[in-house]
C-alpha atoms as a PDB file:
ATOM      1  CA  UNK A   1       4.818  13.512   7.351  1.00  0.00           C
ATOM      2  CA  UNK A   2       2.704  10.362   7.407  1.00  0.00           C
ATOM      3  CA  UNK A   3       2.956   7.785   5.696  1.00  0.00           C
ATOM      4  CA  UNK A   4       1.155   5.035   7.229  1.00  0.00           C
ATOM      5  CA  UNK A   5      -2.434   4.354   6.427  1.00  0.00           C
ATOM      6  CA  UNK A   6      -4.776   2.731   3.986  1.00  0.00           C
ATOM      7  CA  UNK A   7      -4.541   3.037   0.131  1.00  0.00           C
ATOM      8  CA  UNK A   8      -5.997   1.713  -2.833  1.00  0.00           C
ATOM      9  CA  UNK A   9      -3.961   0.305  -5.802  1.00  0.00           C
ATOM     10  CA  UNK A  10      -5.502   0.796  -8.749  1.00  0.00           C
ATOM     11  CA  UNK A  11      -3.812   0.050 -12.035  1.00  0.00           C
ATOM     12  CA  UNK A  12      -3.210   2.008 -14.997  1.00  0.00           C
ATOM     13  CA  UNK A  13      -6.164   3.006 -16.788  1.00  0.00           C
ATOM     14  CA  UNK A  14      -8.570   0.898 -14.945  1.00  0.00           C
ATOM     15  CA  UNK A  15     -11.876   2.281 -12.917  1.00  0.00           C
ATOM     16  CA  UNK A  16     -11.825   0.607  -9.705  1.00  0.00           C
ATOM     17  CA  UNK A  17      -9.190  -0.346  -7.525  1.00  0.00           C
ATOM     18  CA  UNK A  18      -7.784  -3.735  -7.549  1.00  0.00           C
ATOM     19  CA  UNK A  19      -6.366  -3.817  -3.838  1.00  0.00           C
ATOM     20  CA  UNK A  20      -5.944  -2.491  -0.616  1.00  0.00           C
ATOM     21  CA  UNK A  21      -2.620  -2.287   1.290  1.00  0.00           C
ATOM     22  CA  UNK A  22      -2.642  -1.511   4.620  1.00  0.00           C
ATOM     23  CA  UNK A  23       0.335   0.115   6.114  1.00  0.00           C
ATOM     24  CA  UNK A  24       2.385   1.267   8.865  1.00  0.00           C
ATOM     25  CA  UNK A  25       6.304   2.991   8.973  1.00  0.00           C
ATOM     26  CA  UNK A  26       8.373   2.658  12.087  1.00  0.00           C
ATOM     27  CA  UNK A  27      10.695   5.027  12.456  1.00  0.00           C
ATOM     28  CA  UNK A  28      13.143   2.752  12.108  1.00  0.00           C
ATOM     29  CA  UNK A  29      12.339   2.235   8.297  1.00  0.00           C
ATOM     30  CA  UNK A  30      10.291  -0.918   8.997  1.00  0.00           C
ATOM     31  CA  UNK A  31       7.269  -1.138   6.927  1.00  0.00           C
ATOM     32  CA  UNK A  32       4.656  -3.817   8.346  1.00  0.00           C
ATOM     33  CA  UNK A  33       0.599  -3.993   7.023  1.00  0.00           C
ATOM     34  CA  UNK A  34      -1.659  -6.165   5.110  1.00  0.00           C
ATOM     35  CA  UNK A  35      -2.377  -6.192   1.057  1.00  0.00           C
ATOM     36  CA  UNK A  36      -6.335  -7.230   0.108  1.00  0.00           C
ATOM     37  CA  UNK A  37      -6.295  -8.423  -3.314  1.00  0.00           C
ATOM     38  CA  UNK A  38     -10.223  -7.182  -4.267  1.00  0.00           C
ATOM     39  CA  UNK A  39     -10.569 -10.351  -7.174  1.00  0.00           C
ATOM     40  CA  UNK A  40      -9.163 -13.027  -4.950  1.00  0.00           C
ATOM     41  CA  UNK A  41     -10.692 -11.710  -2.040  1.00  0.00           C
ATOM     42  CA  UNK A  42      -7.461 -12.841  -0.062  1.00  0.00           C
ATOM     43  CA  UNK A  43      -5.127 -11.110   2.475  1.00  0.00           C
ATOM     44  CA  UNK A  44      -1.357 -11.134   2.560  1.00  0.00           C
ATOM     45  CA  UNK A  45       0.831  -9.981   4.909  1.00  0.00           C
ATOM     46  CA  UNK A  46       3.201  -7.358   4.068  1.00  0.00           C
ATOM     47  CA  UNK A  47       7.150  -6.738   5.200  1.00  0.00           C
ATOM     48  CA  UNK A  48       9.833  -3.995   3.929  1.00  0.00           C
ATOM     49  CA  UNK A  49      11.945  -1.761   4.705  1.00  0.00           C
ATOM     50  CA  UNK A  50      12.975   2.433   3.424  1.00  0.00           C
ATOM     51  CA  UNK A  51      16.327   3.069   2.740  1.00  0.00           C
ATOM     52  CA  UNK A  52      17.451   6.115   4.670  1.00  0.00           C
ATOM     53  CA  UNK A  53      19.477   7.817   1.727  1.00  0.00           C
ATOM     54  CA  UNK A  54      17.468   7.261  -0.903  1.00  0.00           C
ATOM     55  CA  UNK A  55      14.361   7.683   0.908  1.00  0.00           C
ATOM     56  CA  UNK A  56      12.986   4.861  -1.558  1.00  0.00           C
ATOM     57  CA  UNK A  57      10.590   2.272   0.294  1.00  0.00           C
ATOM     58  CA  UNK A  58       9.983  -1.271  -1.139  1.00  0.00           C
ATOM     59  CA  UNK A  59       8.061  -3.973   0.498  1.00  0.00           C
ATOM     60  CA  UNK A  60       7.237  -7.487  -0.762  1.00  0.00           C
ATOM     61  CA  UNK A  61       3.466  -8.768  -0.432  1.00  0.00           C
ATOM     62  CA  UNK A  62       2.821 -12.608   0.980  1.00  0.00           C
ATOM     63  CA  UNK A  63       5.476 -14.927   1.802  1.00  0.00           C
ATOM     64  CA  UNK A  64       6.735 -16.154  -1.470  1.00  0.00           C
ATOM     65  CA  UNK A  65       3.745 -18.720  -1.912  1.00  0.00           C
ATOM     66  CA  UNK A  66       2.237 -18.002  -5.565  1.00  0.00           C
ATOM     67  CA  UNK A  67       5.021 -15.957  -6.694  1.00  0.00           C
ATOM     68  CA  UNK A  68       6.511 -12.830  -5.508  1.00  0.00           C
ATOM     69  CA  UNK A  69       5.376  -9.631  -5.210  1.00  0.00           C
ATOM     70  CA  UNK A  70       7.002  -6.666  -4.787  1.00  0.00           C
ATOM     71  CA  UNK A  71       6.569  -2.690  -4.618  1.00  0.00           C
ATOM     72  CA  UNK A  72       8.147   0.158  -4.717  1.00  0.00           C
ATOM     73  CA  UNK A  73       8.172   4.089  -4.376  1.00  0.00           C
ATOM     74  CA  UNK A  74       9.375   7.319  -2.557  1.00  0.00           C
ATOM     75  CA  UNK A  75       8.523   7.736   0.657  1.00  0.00           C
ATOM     76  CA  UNK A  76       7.502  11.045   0.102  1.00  0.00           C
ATOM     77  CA  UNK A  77       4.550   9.518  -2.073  1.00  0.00           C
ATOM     78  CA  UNK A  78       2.937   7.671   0.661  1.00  0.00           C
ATOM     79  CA  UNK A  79       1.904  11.159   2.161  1.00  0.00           C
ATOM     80  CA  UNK A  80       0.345  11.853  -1.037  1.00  0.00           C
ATOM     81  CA  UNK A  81      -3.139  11.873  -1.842  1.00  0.00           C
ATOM     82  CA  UNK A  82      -2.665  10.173  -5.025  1.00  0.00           C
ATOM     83  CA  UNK A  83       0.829   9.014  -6.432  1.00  0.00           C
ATOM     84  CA  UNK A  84       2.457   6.113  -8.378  1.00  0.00           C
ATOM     85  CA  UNK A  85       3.949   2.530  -7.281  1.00  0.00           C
ATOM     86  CA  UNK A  86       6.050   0.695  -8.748  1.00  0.00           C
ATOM     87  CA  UNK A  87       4.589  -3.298  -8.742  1.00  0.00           C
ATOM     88  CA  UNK A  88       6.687  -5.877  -9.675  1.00  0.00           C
ATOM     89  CA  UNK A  89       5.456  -9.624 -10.114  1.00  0.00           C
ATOM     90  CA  UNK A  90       8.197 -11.971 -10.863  1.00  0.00           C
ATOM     91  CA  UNK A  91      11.655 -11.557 -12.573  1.00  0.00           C
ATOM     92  CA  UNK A  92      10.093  -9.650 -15.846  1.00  0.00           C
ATOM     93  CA  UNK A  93       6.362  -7.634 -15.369  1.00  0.00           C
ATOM     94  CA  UNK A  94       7.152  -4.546 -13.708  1.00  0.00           C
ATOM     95  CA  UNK A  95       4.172  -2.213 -13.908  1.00  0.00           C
ATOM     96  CA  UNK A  96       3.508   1.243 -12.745  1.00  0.00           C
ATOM     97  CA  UNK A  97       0.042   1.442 -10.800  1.00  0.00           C
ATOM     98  CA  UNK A  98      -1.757   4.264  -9.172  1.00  0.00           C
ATOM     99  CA  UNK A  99      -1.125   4.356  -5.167  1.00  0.00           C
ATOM    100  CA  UNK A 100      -4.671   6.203  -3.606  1.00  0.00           C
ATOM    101  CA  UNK A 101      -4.446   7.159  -0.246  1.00  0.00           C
ATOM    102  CA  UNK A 102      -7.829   6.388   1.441  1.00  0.00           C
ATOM    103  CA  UNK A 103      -9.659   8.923   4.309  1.00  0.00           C
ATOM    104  CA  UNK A 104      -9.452   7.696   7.309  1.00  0.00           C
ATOM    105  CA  UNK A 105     -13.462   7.292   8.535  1.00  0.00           C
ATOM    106  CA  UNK A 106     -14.855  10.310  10.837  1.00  0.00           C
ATOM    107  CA  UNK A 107     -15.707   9.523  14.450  1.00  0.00           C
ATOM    108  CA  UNK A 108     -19.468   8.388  14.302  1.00  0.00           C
ATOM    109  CA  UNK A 109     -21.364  10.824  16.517  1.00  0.00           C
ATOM    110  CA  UNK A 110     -24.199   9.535  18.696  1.00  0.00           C
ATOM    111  CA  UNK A 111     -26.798  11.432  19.466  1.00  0.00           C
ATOM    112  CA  UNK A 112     -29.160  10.797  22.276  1.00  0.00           C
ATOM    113  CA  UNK A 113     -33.126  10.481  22.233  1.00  0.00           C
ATOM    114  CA  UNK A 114     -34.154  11.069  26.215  1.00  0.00           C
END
Protein backbone atom coordinates (compact mmCIF):
# COMPACT_ATOMS: atom_id res chain seq x y z
CA UNK A 1 0.00 0.00 0.00
CA UNK A 2 1.12 3.49 -0.98
CA UNK A 3 0.03 6.24 -0.06
CA UNK A 4 2.42 8.88 -0.75
CA UNK A 5 2.38 10.76 -3.99
CA UNK A 6 0.78 13.58 -5.87
CA UNK A 7 -3.03 14.27 -6.06
CA UNK A 8 -5.33 16.70 -7.25
CA UNK A 9 -8.18 18.20 -5.11
CA UNK A 10 -10.88 18.99 -6.96
CA UNK A 11 -14.13 20.07 -5.39
CA UNK A 12 -17.52 18.89 -5.69
CA UNK A 13 -19.00 19.30 -8.94
CA UNK A 14 -16.36 21.44 -10.39
CA UNK A 15 -14.21 20.58 -13.79
CA UNK A 16 -10.74 21.25 -12.95
CA UNK A 17 -8.85 20.77 -9.98
CA UNK A 18 -8.32 23.49 -7.57
CA UNK A 19 -4.97 22.16 -5.91
CA UNK A 20 -2.25 19.95 -5.67
CA UNK A 21 -0.99 18.29 -2.45
CA UNK A 22 2.03 16.69 -2.45
CA UNK A 23 2.61 13.94 -0.04
CA UNK A 24 4.66 11.55 1.75
CA UNK A 25 3.74 8.80 4.90
CA UNK A 26 6.48 7.68 7.21
CA UNK A 27 5.91 4.73 8.68
CA UNK A 28 5.71 6.21 11.69
CA UNK A 29 2.30 7.94 10.79
CA UNK A 30 4.03 11.24 9.92
CA UNK A 31 2.57 12.87 6.97
CA UNK A 32 4.97 15.70 5.48
CA UNK A 33 4.39 17.39 1.60
CA UNK A 34 3.41 20.56 0.01
CA UNK A 35 -0.36 21.88 -0.99
CA UNK A 36 -0.40 24.23 -4.47
CA UNK A 37 -3.42 26.23 -4.32
CA UNK A 38 -3.99 26.48 -8.50
CA UNK A 39 -6.00 30.27 -8.05
CA UNK A 40 -3.47 31.73 -5.69
CA UNK A 41 -0.73 30.18 -7.32
CA UNK A 42 0.91 29.75 -3.75
CA UNK A 43 2.57 26.81 -1.89
CA UNK A 44 2.06 25.72 1.68
CA UNK A 45 3.70 23.40 3.56
CA UNK A 46 1.91 20.53 4.89
CA UNK A 47 2.22 18.51 8.51
CA UNK A 48 -0.06 15.56 10.07
CA UNK A 49 -0.16 12.69 11.41
CA UNK A 50 -2.52 8.88 10.93
CA UNK A 51 -3.86 7.51 13.84
CA UNK A 52 -2.89 3.87 14.08
CA UNK A 53 -6.43 2.51 15.21
CA UNK A 54 -8.51 4.30 13.28
CA UNK A 55 -6.37 4.33 10.36
CA UNK A 56 -7.87 7.98 9.76
CA UNK A 57 -5.11 10.55 8.48
CA UNK A 58 -5.57 14.37 8.93
CA UNK A 59 -3.07 16.97 8.11
CA UNK A 60 -3.34 20.77 8.36
CA UNK A 61 -2.13 22.95 5.23
CA UNK A 62 0.21 26.29 5.97
CA UNK A 63 1.11 27.43 9.28
CA UNK A 64 -1.95 29.08 10.60
CA UNK A 65 -1.31 32.42 8.57
CA UNK A 66 -4.74 33.17 6.62
CA UNK A 67 -6.73 30.79 8.50
CA UNK A 68 -6.55 27.17 9.00
CA UNK A 69 -6.82 24.48 6.93
CA UNK A 70 -7.36 21.17 7.55
CA UNK A 71 -8.04 17.59 5.88
CA UNK A 72 -9.04 14.55 6.45
CA UNK A 73 -9.62 10.84 5.24
CA UNK A 74 -8.81 7.03 5.49
CA UNK A 75 -5.69 6.03 4.81
CA UNK A 76 -6.82 3.44 2.74
CA UNK A 77 -8.08 6.28 0.27
CA UNK A 78 -4.78 7.71 -0.44
CA UNK A 79 -3.98 4.40 -2.41
CA UNK A 80 -6.96 5.07 -4.36
CA UNK A 81 -7.18 6.27 -7.72
CA UNK A 82 -9.92 8.55 -6.99
CA UNK A 83 -11.56 8.98 -3.43
CA UNK A 84 -13.02 11.70 -1.12
CA UNK A 85 -11.38 14.27 1.52
CA UNK A 86 -12.70 15.74 3.97
CA UNK A 87 -11.54 19.83 3.87
CA UNK A 88 -12.18 21.85 6.61
CA UNK A 89 -11.54 25.76 6.61
CA UNK A 90 -12.16 27.33 9.89
CA UNK A 91 -14.45 26.41 12.88
CA UNK A 92 -17.78 25.99 10.53
CA UNK A 93 -17.19 25.08 6.40
CA UNK A 94 -16.43 21.57 6.29
CA UNK A 95 -16.69 20.34 2.72
CA UNK A 96 -16.26 17.05 1.08
CA UNK A 97 -13.88 17.34 -2.10
CA UNK A 98 -12.68 14.83 -4.57
CA UNK A 99 -8.96 13.49 -3.68
CA UNK A 100 -7.32 12.40 -7.50
CA UNK A 101 -4.35 10.55 -7.32
CA UNK A 102 -2.01 11.79 -10.13
CA UNK A 103 0.45 9.22 -12.44
CA UNK A 104 3.58 9.48 -11.61
CA UNK A 105 5.49 10.68 -15.17
CA UNK A 106 7.23 7.69 -17.26
CA UNK A 107 11.01 7.69 -17.53
CA UNK A 108 11.73 9.86 -20.72
CA UNK A 109 13.60 7.58 -23.12
CA UNK A 110 16.44 9.00 -25.20
CA UNK A 111 17.16 7.80 -28.20
CA UNK A 112 20.38 8.31 -30.00
CA UNK A 113 21.05 9.76 -33.65
CA UNK A 114 24.90 8.44 -34.49
Amino acid sequence: MDATGCFALQRQNADTPHAILQMALSKEGAIAGSFYNTATEKTRPVHGSVDKQTQRAAWTVGNGAGGKMIMETGVHNLTEAKSQVLFILGRTKARKWILIRMNKPKPETTTSKL
